[in-house]
Structures are given as structure tokens and as C-alpha cells.
PDB file of N, CA and C in Angstrom:
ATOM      1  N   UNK A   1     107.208 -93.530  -9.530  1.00  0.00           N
ATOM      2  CA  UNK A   1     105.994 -93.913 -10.210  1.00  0.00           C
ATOM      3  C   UNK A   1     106.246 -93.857 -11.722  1.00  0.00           C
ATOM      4  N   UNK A   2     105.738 -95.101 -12.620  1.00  0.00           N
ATOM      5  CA  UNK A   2     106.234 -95.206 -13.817  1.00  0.00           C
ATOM      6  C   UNK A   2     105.138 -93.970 -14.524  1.00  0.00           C
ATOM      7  N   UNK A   3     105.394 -93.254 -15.479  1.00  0.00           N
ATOM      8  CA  UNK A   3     104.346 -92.372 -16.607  1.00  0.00           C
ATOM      9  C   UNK A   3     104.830 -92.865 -17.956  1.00  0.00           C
ATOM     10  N   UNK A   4     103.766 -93.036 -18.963  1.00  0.00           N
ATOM     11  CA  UNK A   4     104.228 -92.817 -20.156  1.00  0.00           C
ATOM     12  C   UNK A   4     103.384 -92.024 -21.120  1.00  0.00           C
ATOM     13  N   UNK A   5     104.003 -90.771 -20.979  1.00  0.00           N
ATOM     14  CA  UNK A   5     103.643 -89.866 -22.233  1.00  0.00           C
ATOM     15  C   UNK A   5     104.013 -90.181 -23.730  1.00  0.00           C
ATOM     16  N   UNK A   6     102.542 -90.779 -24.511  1.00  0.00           N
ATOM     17  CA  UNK A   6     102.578 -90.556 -26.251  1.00  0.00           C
ATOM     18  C   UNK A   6     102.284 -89.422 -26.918  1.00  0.00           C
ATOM     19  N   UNK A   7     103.132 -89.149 -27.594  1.00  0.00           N
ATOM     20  CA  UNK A   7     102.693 -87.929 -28.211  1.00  0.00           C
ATOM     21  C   UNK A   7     102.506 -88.559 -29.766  1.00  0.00           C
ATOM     22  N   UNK A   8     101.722 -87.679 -30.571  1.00  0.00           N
ATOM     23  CA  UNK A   8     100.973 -87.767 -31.996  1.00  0.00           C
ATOM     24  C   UNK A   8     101.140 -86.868 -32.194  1.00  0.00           C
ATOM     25  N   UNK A   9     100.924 -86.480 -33.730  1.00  0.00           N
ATOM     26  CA  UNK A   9     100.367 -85.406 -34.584  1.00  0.00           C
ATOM     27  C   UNK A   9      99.018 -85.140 -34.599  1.00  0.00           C
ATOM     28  N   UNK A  10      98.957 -84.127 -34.490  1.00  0.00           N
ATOM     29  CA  UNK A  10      97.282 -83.485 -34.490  1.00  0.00           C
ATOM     30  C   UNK A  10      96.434 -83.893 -35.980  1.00  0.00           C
ATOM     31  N   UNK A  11      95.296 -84.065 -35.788  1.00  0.00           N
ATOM     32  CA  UNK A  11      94.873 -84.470 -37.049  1.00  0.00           C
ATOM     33  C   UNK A  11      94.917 -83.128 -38.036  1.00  0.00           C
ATOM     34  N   UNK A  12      95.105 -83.575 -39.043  1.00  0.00           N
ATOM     35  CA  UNK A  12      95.899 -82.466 -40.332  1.00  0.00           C
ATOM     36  C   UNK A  12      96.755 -82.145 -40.721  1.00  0.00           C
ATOM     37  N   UNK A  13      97.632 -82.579 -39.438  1.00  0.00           N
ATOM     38  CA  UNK A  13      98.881 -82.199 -39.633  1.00  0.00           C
ATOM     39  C   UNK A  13     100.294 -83.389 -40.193  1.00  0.00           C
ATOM     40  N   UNK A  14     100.758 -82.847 -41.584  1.00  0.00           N
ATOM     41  CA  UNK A  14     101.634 -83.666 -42.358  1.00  0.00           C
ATOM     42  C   UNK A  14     102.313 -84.597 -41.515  1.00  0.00           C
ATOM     43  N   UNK A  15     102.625 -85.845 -42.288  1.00  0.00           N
ATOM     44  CA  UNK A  15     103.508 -86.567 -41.524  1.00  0.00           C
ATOM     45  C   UNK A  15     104.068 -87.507 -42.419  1.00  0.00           C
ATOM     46  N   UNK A  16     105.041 -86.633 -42.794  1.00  0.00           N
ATOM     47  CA  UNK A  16     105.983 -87.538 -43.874  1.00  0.00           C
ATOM     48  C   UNK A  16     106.421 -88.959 -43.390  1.00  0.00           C
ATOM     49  N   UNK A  17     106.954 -89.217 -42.647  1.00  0.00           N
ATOM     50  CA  UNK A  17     107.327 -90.210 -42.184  1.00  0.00           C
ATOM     51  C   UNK A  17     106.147 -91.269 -41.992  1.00  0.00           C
ATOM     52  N   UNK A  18     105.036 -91.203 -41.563  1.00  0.00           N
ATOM     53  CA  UNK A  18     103.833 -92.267 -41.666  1.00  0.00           C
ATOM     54  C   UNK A  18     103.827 -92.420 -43.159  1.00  0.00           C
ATOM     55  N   UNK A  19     103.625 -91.274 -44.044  1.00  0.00           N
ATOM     56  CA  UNK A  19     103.512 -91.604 -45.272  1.00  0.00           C
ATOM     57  C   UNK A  19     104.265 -92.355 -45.789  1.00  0.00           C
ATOM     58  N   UNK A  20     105.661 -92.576 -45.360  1.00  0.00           N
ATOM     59  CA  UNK A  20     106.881 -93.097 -46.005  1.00  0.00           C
ATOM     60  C   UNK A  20     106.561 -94.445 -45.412  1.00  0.00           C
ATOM     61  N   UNK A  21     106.032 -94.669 -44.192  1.00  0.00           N
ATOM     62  CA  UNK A  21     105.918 -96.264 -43.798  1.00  0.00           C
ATOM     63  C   UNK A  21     104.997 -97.031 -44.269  1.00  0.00           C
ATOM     64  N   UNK A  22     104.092 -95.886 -44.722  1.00  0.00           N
ATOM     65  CA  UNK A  22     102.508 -96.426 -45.193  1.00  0.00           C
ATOM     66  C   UNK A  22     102.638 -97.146 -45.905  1.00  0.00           C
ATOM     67  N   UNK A  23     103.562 -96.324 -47.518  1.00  0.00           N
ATOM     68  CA  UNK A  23     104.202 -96.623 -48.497  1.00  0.00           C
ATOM     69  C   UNK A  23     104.893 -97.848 -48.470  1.00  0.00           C
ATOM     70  N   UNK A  24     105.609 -98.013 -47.772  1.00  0.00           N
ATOM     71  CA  UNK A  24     106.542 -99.270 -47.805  1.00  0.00           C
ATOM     72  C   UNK A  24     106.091-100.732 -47.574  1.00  0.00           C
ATOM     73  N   UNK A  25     104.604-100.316 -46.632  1.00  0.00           N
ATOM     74  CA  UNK A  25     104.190-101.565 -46.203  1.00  0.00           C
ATOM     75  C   UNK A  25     103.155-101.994 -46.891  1.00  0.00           C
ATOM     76  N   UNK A  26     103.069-100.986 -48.039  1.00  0.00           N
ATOM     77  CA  UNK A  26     102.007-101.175 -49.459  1.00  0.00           C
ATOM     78  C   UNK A  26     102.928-102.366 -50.316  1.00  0.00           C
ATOM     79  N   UNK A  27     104.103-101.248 -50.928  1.00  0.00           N
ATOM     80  CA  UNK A  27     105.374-102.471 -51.394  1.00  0.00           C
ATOM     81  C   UNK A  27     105.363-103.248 -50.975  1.00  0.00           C
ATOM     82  N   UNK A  28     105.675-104.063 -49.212  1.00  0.00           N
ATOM     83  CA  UNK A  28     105.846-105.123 -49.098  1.00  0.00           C
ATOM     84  C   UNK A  28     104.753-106.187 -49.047  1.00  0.00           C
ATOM     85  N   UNK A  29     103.903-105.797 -49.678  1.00  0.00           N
ATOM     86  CA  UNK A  29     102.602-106.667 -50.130  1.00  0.00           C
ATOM     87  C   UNK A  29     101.539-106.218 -49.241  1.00  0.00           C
ATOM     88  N   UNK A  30     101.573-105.256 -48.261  1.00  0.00           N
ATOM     89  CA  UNK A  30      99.966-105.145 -47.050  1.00  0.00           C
ATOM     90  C   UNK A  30      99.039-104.438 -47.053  1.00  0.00           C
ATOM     91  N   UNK A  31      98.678-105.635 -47.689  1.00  0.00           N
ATOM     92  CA  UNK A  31      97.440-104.538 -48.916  1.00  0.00           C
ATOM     93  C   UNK A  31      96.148-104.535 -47.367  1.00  0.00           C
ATOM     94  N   UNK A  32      95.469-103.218 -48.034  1.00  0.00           N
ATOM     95  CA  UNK A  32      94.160-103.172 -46.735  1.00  0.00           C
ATOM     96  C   UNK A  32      94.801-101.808 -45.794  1.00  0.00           C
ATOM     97  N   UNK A  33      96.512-101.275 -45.716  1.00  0.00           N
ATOM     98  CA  UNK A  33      96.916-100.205 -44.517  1.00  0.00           C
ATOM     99  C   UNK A  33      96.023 -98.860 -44.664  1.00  0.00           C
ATOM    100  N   UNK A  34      95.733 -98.316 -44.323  1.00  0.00           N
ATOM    101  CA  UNK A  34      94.950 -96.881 -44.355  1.00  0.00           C
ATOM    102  C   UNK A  34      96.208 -95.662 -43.790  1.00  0.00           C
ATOM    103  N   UNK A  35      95.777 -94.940 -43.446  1.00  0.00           N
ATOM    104  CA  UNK A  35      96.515 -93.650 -42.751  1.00  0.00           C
ATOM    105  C   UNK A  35      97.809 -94.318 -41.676  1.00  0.00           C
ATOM    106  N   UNK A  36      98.988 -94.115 -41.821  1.00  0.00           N
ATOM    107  CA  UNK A  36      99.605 -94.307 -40.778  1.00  0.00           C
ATOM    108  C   UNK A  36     100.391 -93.379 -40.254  1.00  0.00           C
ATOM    109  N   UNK A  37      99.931 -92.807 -38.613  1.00  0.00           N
ATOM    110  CA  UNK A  37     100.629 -91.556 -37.850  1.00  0.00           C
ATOM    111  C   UNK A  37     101.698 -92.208 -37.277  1.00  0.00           C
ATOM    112  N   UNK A  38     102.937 -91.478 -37.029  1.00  0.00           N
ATOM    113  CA  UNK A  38     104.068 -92.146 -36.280  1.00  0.00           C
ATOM    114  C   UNK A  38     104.125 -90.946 -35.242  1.00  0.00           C
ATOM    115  N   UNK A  39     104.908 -91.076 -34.254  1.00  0.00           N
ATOM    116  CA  UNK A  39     104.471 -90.508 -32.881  1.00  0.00           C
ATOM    117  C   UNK A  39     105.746 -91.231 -32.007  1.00  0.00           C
ATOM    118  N   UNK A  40     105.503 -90.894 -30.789  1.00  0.00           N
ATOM    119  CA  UNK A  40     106.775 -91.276 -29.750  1.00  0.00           C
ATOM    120  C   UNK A  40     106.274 -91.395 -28.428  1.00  0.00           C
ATOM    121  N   UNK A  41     106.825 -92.311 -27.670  1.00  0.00           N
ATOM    122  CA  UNK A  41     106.445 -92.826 -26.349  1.00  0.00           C
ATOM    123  C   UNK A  41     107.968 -92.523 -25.038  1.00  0.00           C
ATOM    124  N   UNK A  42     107.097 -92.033 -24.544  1.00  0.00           N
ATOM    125  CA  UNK A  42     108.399 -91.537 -23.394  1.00  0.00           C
ATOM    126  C   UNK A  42     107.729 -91.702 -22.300  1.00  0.00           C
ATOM    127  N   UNK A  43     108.537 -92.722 -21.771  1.00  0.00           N
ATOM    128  CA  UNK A  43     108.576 -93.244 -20.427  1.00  0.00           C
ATOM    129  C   UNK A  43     109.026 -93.040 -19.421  1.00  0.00           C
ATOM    130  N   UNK A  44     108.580 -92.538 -18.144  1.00  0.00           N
ATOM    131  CA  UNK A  44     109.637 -91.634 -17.263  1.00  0.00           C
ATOM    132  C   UNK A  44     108.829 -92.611 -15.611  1.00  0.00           C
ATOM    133  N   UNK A  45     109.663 -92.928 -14.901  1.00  0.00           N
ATOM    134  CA  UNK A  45     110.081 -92.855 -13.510  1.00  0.00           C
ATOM    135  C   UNK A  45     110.139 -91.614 -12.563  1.00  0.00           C
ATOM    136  N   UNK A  46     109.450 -91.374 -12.413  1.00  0.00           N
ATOM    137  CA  UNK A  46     109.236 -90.221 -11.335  1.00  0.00           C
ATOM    138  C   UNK A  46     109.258 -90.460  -9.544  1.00  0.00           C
ATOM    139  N   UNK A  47     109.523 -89.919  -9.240  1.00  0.00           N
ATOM    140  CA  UNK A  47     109.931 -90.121  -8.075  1.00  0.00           C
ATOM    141  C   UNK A  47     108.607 -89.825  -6.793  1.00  0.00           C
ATOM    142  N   UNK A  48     107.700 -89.470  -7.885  1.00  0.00           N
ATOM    143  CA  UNK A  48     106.312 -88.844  -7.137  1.00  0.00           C
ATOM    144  C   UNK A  48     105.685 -90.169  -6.665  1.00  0.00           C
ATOM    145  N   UNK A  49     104.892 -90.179  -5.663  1.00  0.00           N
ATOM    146  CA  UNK A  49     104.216 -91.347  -5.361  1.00  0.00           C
ATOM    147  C   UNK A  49     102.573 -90.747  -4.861  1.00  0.00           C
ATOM    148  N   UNK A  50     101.849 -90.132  -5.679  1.00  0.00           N
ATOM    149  CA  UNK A  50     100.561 -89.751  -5.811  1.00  0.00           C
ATOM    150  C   UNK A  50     100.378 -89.315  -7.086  1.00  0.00           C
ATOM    151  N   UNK A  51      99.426 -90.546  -7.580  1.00  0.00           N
ATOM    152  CA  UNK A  51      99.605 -90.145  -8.982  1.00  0.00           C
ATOM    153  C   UNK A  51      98.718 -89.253  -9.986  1.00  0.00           C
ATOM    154  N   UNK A  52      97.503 -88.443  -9.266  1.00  0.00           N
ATOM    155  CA  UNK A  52      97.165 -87.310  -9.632  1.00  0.00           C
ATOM    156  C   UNK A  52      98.566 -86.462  -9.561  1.00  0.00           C
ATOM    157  N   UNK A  53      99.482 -86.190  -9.121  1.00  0.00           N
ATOM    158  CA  UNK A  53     100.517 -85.308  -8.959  1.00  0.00           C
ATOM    159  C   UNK A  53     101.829 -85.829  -9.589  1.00  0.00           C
ATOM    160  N   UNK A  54     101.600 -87.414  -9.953  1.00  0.00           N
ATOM    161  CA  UNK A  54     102.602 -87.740 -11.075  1.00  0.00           C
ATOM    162  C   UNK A  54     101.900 -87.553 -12.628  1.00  0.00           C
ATOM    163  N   UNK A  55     100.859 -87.417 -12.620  1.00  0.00           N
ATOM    164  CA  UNK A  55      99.961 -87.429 -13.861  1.00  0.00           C
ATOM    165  C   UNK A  55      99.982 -85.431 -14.365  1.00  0.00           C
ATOM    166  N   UNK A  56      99.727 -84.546 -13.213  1.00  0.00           N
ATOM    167  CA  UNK A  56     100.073 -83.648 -13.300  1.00  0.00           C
ATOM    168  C   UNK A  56     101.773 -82.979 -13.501  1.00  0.00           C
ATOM    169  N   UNK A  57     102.421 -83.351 -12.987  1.00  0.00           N
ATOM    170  CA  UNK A  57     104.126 -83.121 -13.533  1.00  0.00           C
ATOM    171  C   UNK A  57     104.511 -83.954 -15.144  1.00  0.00           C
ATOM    172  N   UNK A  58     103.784 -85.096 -15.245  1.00  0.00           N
ATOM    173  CA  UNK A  58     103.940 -85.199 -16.880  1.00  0.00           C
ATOM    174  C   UNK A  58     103.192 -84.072 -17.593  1.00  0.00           C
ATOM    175  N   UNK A  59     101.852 -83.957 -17.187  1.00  0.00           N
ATOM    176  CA  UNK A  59     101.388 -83.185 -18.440  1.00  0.00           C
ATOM    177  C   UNK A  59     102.360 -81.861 -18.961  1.00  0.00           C
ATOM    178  N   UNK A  60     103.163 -80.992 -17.560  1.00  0.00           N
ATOM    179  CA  UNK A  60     103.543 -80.074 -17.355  1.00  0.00           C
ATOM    180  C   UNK A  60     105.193 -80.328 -18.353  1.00  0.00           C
ATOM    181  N   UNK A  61     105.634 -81.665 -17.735  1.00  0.00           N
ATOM    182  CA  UNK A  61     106.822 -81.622 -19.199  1.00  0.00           C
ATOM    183  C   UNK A  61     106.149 -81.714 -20.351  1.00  0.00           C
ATOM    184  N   UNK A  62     105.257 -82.547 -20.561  1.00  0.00           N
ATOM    185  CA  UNK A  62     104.838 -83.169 -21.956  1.00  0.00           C
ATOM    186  C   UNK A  62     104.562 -81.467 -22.654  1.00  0.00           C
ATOM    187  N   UNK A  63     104.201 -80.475 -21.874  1.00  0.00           N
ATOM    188  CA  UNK A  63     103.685 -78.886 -22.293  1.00  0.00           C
ATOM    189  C   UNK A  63     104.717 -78.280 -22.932  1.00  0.00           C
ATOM    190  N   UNK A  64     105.610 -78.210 -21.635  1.00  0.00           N
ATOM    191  CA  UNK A  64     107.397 -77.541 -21.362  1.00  0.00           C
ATOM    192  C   UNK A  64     108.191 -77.913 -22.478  1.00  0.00           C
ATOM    193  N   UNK A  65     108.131 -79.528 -22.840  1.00  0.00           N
ATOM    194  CA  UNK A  65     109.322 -80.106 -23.727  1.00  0.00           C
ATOM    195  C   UNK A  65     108.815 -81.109 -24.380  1.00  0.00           C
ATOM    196  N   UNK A  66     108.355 -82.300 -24.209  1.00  0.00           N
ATOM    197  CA  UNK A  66     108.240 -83.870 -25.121  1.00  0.00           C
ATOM    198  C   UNK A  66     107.269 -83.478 -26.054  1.00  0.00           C
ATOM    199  N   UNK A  67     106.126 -82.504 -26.450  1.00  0.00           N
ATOM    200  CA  UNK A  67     105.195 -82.115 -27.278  1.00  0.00           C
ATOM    201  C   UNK A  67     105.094 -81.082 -27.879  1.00  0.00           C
ATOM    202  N   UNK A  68     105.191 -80.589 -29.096  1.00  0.00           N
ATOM    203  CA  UNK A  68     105.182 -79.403 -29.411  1.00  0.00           C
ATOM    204  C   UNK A  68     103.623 -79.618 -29.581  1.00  0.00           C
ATOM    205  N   UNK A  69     102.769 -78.360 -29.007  1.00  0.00           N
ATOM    206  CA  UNK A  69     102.063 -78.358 -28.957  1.00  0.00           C
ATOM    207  C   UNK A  69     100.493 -77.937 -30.230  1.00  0.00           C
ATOM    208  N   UNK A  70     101.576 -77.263 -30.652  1.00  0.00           N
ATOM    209  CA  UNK A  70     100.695 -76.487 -32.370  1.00  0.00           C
ATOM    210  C   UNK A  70     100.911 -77.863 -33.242  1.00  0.00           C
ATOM    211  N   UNK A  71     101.601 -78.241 -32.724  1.00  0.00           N
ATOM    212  CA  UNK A  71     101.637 -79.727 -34.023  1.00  0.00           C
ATOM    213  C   UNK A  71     100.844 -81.392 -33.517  1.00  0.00           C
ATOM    214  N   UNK A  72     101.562 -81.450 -32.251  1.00  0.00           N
ATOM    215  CA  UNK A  72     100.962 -82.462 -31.718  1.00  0.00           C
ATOM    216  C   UNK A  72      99.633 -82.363 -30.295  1.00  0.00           C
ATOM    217  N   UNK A  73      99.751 -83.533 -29.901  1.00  0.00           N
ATOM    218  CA  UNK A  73      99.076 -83.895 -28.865  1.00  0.00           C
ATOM    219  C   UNK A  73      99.266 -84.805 -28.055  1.00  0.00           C
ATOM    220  N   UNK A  74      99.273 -85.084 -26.819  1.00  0.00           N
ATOM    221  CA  UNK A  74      99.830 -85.953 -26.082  1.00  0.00           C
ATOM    222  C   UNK A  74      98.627 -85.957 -25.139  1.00  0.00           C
ATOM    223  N   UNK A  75      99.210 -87.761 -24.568  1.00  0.00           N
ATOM    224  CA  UNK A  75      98.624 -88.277 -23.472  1.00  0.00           C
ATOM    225  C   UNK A  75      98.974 -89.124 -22.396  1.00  0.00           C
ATOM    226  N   UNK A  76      98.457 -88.711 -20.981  1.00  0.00           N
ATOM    227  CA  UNK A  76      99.660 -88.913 -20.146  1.00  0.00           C
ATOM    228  C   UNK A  76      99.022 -90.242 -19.362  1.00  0.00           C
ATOM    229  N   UNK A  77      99.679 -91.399 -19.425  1.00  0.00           N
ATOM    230  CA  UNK A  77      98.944 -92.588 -18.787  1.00  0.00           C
ATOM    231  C   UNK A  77     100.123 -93.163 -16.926  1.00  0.00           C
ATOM    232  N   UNK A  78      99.183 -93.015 -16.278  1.00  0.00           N
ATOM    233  CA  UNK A  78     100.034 -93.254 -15.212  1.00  0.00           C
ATOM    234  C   UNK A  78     100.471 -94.683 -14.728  1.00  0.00           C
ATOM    235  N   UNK A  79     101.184 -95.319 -14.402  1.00  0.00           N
ATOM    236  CA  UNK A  79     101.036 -97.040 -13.932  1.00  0.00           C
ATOM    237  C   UNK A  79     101.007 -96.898 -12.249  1.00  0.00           C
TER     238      UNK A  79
END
């Protein structure tokens, strides 16, 4: 069963790197950008085929490993 966990930054929390893209896409003329968060998408194949119980084993990595949790936040979408 396909999952894809996104994880973000929690609101407040710095994010140099959005800032640095924000920035750049000011330079390259795009005028109008507001706040930009950068974040990561991890896509996993699971071998589960009930997907309350594939939706539950992501959240449990996304806890364990793909999210630090004091910083970010994640969300687990099942296909």
C-alpha cells in the first residue's frame, strides 16, 4: 500500500532555507511570494493492505524517524 508522509516546520519555527528561496524568487522578478516553508515528502510502499493499519505504521515511523517532532509536523496520506 502506497503512504506519503509530508513533513513541515511547525509554525515559528526558523527556516532558513524557505527564506533563501523566498529571496531568490523575489530576485528573479516574483513579485507578490509571501512566506515560503520547505519541508519533505516520503513515500513508502508498505506491504500492509488495511489502510487504517498502513496509516497507523506511518504515523509510528513519521514519530520514530522522518519527523522531528519539537520542530516539525507531519501528515500521513494513504493511497
Amino acid at each position: 500500500m502506497k503512504v506519503r508522509v509530508t513533513v513541515m516546520p511547525k509554525i515559528g519555527v526558523l527556516d532558513p532555507q524557505g527564506k533563501a528561496i523566498g529571496h531568490a524568487l523575489g530576485e528573479l522578478g516574483f513579485a507578490g511570494v509571501g512566506e515560503v516553508l520547505t519541508g519533505k515528502v516520503i513515500e513508502l510502499d508498505l506491504a500492509e493492505t488495511d489502510p487504517a493499519a498502513a496509516r497507523a505504521t506511518a504515523e509510528a515511523m513519521a514519530r520514530r524517524l522522518l519527523a522531528n517532532t519539537v520542530i516539525e509536523s507531519f501528515r500521513v496520506e494513504v493511497a
